[in-house]
Structure formats: C-alpha cells, structure tokens
N, C-alpha and C. Protein backbone atom coordinates (compact mmCIF):
# COMPACT_ATOMS: atom_id res chain seq x y z
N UNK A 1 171.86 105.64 119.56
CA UNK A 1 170.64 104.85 119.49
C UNK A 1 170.34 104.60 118.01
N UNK A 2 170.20 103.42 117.82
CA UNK A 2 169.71 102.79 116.41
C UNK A 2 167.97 103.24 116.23
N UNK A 3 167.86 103.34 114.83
CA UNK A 3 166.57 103.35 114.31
C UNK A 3 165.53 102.36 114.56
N UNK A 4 165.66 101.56 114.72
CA UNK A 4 164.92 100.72 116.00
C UNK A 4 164.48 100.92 116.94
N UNK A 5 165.78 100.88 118.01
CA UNK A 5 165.76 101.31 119.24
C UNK A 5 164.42 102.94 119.26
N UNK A 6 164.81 103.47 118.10
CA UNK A 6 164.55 104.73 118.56
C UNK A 6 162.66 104.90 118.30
N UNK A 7 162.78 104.15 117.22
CA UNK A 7 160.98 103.71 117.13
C UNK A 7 160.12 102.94 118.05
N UNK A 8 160.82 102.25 118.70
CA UNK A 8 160.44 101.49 119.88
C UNK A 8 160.20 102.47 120.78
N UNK A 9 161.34 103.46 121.18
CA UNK A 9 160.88 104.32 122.16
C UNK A 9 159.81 105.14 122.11
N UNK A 10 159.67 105.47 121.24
CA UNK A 10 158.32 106.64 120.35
C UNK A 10 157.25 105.73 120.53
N UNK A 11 156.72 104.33 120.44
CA UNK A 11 156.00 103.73 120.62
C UNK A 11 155.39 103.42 121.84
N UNK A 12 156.63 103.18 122.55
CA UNK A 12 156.22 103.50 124.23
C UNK A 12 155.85 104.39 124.22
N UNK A 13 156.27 105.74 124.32
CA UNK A 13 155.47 107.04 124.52
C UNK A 13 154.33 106.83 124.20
N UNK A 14 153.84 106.97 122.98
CA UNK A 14 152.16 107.10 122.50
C UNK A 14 151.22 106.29 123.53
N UNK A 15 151.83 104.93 123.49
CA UNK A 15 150.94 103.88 124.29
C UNK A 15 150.99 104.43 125.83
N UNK A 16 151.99 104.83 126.58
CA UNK A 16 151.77 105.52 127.96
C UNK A 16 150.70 106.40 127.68
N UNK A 17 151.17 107.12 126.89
CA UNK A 17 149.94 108.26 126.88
C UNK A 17 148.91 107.93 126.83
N UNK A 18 148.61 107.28 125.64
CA UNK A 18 147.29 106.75 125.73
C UNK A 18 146.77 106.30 126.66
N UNK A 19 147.52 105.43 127.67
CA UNK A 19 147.27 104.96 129.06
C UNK A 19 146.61 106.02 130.01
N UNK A 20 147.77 106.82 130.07
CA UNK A 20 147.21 108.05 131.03
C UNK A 20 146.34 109.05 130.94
N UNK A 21 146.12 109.35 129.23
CA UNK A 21 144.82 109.99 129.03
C UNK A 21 143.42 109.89 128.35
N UNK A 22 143.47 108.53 128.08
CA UNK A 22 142.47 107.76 126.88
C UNK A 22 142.24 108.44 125.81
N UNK A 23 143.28 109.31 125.10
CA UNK A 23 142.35 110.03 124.21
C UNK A 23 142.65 109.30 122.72
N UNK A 24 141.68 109.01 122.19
CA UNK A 24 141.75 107.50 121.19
C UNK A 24 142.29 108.25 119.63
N UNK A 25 141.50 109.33 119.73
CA UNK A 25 142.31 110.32 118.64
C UNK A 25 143.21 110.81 118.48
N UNK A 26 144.13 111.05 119.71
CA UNK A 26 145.57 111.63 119.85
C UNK A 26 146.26 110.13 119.54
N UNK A 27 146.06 109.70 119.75
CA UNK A 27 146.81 107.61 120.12
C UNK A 27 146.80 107.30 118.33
N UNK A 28 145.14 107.40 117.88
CA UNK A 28 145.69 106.73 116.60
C UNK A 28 146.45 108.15 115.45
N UNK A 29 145.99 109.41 116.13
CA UNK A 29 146.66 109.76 114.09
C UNK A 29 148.40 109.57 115.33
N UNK A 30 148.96 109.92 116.25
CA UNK A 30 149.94 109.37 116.28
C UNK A 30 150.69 108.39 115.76
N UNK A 31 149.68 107.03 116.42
CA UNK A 31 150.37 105.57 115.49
C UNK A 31 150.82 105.73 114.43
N UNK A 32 149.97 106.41 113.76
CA UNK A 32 150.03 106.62 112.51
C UNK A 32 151.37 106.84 111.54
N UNK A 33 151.60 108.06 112.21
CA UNK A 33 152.72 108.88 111.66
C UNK A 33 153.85 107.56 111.54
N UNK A 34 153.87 106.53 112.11
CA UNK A 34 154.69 105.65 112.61
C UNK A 34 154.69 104.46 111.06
N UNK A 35 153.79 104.30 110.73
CA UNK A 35 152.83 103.01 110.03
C UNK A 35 153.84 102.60 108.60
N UNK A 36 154.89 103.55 108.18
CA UNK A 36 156.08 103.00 107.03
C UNK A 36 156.93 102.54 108.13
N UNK A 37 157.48 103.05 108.87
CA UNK A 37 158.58 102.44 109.50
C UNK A 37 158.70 101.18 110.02
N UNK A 38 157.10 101.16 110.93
CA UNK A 38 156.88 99.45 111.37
C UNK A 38 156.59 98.70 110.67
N UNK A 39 156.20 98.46 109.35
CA UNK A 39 156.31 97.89 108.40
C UNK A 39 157.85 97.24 107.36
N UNK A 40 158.64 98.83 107.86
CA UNK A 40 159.56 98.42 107.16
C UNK A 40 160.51 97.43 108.60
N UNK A 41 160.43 97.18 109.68
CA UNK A 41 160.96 96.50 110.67
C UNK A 41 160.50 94.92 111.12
N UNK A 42 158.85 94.74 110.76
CA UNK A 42 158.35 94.03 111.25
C UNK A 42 158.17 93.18 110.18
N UNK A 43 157.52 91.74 110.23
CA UNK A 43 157.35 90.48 109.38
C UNK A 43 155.94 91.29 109.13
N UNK A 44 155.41 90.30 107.28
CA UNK A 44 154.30 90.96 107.03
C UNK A 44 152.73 90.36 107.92
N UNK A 45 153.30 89.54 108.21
CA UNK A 45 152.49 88.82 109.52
C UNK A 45 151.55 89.72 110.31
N UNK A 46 153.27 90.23 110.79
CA UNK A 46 152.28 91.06 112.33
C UNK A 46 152.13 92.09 111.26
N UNK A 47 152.65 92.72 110.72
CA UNK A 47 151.89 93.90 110.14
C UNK A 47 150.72 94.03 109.42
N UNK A 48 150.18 92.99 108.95
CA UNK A 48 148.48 92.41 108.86
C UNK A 48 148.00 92.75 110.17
N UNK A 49 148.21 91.82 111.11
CA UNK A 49 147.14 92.06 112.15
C UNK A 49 147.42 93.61 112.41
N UNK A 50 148.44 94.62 112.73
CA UNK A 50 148.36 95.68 113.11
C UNK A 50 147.63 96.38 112.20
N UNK A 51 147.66 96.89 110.72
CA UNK A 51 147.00 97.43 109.69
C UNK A 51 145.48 96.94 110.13
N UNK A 52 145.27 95.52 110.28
CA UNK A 52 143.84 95.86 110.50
C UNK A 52 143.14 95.75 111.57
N UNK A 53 143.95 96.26 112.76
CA UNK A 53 143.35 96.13 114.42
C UNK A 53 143.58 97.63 113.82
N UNK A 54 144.70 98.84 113.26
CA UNK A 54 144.35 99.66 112.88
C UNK A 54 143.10 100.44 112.31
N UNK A 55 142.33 99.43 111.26
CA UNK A 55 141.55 100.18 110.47
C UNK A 55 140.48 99.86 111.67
N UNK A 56 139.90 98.80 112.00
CA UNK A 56 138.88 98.90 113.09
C UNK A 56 138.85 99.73 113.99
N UNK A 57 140.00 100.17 114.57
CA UNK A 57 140.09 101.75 115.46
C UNK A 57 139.68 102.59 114.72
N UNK A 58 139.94 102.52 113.65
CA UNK A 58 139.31 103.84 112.81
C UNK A 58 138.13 104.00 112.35
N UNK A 59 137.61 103.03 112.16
CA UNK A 59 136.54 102.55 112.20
C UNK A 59 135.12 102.63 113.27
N UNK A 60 135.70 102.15 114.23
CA UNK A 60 134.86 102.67 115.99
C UNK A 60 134.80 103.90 116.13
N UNK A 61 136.24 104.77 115.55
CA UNK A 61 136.43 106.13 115.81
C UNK A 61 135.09 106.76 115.05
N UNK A 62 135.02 106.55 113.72
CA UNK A 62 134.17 107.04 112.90
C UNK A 62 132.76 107.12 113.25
N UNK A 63 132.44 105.92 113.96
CA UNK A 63 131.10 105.43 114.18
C UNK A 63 130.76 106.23 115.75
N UNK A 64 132.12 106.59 116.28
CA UNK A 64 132.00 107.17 117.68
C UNK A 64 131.64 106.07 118.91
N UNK A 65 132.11 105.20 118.34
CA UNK A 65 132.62 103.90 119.46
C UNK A 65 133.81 103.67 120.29
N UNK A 66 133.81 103.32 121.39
CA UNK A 66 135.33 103.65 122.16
C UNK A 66 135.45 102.29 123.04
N UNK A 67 135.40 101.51 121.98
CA UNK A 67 135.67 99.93 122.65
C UNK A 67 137.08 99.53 123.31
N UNK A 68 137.52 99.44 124.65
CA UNK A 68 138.39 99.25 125.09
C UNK A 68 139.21 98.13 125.16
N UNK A 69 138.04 96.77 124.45
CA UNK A 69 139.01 95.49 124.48
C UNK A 69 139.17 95.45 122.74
N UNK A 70 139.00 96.51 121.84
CA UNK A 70 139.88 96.40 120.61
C UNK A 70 140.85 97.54 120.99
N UNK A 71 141.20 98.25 121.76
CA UNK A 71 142.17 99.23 121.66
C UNK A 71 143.04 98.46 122.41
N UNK A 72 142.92 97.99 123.70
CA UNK A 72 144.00 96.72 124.36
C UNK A 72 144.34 95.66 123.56
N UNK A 73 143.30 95.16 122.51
CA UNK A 73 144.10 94.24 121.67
C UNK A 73 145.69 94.92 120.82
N UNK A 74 145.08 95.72 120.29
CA UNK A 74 145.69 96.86 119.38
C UNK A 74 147.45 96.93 120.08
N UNK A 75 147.11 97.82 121.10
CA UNK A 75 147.76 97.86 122.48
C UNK A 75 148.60 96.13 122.28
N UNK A 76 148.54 95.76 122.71
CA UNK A 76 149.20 94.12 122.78
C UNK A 76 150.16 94.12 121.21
N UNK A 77 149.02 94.04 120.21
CA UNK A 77 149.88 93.98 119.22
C UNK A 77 151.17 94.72 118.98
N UNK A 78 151.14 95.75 119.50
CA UNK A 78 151.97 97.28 119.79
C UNK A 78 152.75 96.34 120.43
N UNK A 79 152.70 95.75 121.44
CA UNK A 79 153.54 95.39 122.18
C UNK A 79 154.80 94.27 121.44
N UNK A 80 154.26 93.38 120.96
CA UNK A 80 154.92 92.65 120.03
C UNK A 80 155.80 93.00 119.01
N UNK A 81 155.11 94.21 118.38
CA UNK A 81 156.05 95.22 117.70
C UNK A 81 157.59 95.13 117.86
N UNK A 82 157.37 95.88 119.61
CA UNK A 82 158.07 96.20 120.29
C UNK A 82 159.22 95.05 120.77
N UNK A 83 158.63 94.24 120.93
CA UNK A 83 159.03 92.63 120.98
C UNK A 83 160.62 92.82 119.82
N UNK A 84 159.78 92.63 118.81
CA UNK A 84 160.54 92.38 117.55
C UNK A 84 161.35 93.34 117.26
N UNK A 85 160.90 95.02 117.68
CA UNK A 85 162.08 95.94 117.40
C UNK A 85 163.54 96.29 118.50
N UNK A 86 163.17 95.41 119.88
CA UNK A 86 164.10 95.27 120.80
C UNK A 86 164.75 94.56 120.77
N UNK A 87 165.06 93.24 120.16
CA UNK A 87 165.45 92.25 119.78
C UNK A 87 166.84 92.61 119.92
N UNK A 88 167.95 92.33 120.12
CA UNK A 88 169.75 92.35 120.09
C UNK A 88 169.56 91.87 118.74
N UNK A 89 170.40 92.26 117.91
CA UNK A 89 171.39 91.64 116.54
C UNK A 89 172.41 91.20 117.23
C-alpha cells in the first residue's frame, strides 16, 4: 500500500468514527495529526477550504457549539480529499 492509499484509509476511519460516535473532539485533534500530509497530496485549493472549515470547527469547539451542517460540510470536504488521494497514477 502506497502513502496515499494509506492516508486515505486513516481518513476513512476517523470520519466512520466520527459517524458512529459524534465525538467532535476525538474527530478534530485526530484530523489533525493528519494536516502535513494532506497538504502535501492535495492542490492548495482544497487545502484552503479544508484549513479553514478546520479552524471554524475549532472554533464552535471553543465556543462549545456543535453545529452539524459545518461538520458535514467539513465531512464532504474530507471526502474530496479522498477523491484526489484515490485517484490511479
């Protein structure tokens, strides 16, 4: 499995999880750990919108907000990620 492949998979994970247990704090410092690599894979494009659908999670987090249609956006963007790191060469 390529370094790709293999970040993609780790990405799925978090986002299931997050699915199955909403917990918004386990989901983002996870992402997190992630945040050089998808950068170094992705156009600086999407990595704008992710960095700052990022900081607004962190943001809600702080304020103790748990808005579900910025974490599904978030979520989506994730998905696109994913898009781009599945891709065949």
């Amino acid at each position: 499995m390529n370094c790709k492949n293999d970040l993609a998979f780790k990405l799925i994970f978090i986002v299931d999880n997050y699915l199955k247990n909403k917990n918004i704090d386990r989901f983002y410092k996870k992402i997190n750990n992630y945040n050089y690599k998808i950068s170094f894979y992705i156009n600086n494009d999407l990595y704008d919108y992710y960095k700052n659908y990022n900081k607004i999670i962190y943001d809600n987090m702080i304020n103790g907000e748990h808005d579900e249609t910025l974490i599904n956006d978030f979520i989506n963007i994730i998905r696109k990620i994913l898009i781009v790191l599945l891709v065949f060469e």
